[in-house]
C-alpha atoms as a PDB file:
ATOM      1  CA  UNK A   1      -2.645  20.233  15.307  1.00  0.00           C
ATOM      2  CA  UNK A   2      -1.308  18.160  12.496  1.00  0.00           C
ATOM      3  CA  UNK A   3      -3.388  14.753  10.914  1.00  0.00           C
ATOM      4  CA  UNK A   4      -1.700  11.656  10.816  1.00  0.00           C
ATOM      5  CA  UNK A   5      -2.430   9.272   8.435  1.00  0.00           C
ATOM      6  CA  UNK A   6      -1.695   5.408   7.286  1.00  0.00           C
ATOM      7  CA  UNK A   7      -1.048   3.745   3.913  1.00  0.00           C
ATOM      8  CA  UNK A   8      -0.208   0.243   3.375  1.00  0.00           C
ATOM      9  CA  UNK A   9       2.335  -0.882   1.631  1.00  0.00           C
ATOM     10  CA  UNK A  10       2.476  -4.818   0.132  1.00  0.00           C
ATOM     11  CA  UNK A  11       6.055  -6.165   0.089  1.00  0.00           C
ATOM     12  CA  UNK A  12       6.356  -9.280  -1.745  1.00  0.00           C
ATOM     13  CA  UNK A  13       9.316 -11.799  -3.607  1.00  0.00           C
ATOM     14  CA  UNK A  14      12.897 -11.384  -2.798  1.00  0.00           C
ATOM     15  CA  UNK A  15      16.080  -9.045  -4.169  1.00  0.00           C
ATOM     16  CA  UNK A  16      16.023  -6.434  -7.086  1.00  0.00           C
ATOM     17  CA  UNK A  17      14.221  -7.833 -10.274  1.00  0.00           C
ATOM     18  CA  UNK A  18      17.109  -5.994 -12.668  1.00  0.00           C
ATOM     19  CA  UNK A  19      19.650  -8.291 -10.432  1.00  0.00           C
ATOM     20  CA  UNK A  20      17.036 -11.369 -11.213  1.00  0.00           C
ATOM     21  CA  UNK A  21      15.272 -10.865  -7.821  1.00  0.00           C
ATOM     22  CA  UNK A  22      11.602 -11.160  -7.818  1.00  0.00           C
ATOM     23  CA  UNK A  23      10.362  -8.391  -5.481  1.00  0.00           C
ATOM     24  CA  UNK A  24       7.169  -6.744  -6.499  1.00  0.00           C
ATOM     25  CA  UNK A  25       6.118  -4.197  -3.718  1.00  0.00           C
ATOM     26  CA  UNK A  26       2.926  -2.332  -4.301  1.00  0.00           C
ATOM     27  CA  UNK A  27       0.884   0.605  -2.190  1.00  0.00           C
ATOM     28  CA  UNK A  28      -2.994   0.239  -2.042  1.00  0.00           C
ATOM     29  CA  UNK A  29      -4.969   2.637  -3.849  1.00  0.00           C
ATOM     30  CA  UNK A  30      -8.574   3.365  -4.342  1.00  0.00           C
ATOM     31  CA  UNK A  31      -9.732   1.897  -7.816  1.00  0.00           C
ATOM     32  CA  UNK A  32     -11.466   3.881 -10.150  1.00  0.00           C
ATOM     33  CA  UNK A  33     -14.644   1.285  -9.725  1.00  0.00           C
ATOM     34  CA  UNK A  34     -14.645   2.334  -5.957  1.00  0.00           C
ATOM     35  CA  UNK A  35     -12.388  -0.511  -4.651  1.00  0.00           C
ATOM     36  CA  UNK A  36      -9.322  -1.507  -3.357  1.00  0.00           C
ATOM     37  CA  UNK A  37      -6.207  -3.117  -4.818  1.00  0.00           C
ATOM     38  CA  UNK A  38      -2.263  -2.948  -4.484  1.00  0.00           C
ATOM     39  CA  UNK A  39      -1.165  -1.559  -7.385  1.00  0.00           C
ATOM     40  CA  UNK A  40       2.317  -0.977  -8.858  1.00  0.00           C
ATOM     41  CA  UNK A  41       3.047   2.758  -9.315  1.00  0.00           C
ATOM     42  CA  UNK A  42       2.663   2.270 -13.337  1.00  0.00           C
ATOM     43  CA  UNK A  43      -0.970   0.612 -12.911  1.00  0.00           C
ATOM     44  CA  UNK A  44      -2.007   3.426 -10.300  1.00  0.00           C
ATOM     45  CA  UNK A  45      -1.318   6.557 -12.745  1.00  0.00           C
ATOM     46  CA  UNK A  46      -4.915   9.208 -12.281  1.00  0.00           C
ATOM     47  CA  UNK A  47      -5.594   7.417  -8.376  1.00  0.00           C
ATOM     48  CA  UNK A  48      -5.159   8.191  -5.108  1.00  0.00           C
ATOM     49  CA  UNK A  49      -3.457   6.130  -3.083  1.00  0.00           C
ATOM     50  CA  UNK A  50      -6.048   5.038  -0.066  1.00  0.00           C
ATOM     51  CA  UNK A  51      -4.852   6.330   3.413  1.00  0.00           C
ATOM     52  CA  UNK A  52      -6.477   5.366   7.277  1.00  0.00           C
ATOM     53  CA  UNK A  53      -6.903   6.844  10.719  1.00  0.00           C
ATOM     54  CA  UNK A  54      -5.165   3.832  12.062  1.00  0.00           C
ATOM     55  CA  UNK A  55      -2.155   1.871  11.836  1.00  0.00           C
ATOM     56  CA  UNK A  56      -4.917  -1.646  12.698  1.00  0.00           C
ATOM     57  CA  UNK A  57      -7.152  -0.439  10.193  1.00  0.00           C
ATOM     58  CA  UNK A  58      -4.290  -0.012   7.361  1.00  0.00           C
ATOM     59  CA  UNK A  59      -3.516  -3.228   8.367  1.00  0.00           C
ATOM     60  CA  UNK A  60      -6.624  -5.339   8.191  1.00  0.00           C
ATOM     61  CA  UNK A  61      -7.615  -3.758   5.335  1.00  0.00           C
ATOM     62  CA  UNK A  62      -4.179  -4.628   4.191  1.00  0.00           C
ATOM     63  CA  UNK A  63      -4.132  -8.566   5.079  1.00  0.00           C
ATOM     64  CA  UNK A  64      -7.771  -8.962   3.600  1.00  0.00           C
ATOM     65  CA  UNK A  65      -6.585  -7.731   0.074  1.00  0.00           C
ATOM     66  CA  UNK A  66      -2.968  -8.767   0.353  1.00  0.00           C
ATOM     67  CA  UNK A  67      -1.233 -11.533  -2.091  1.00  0.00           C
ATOM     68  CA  UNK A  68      -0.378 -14.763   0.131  1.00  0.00           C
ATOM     69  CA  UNK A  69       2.794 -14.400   1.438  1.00  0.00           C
ATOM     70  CA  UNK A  70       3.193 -10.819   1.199  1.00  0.00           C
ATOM     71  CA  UNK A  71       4.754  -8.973   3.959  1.00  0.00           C
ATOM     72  CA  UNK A  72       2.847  -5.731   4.971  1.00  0.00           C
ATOM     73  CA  UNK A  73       3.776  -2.149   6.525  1.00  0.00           C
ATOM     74  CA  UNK A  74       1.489   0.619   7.725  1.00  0.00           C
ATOM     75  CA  UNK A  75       3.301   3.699   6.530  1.00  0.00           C
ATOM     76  CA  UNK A  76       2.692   6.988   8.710  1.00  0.00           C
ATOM     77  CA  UNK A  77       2.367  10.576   7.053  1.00  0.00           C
ATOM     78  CA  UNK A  78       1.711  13.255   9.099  1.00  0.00           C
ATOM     79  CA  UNK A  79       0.034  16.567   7.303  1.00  0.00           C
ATOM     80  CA  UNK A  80       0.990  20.168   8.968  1.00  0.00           C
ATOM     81  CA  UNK A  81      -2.690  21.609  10.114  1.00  0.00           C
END
């Protein structure tokens, strides 16, 4: 039996900054201190990113931390048993 697993992903701003968009899209991750934050891939170098059971609790989790605004997706993974 595989596990399934969610992270959250934080999509926020509009079009490709090198085309003079403003997105800035981050995943959450577990902070070194113990939290949580969405982090940009740069910030989050040495920590895990933070994964749940379920696609609702990805997602509270998700709209309790998230920037105001911010669009969010639960992002399945599924790891072979």
């Amino acid at each position: 039996m595989s596990t399934i697993t969610y992270e959250v992903w934080e999509f926020f701003g509009r079009g490709d900054p090198f085309f003079g968009g403003s997105a800035d899209d981050r995943v959450l991750y577990e902070t070194a201190d113990g939290g949580l934050a969405f982090l940009r891939g740069y910030e989050a170098h040495g920590l895990q990113r933070r994964r749940f059971h379920t696609v609702l609790a990805a997602l509270a989790i998700g709209r309790a931390l998230a920037r105001p605004g911010a669009k969010l997706s639960a992002v399945k993974f599924t790891m072979p048993a």
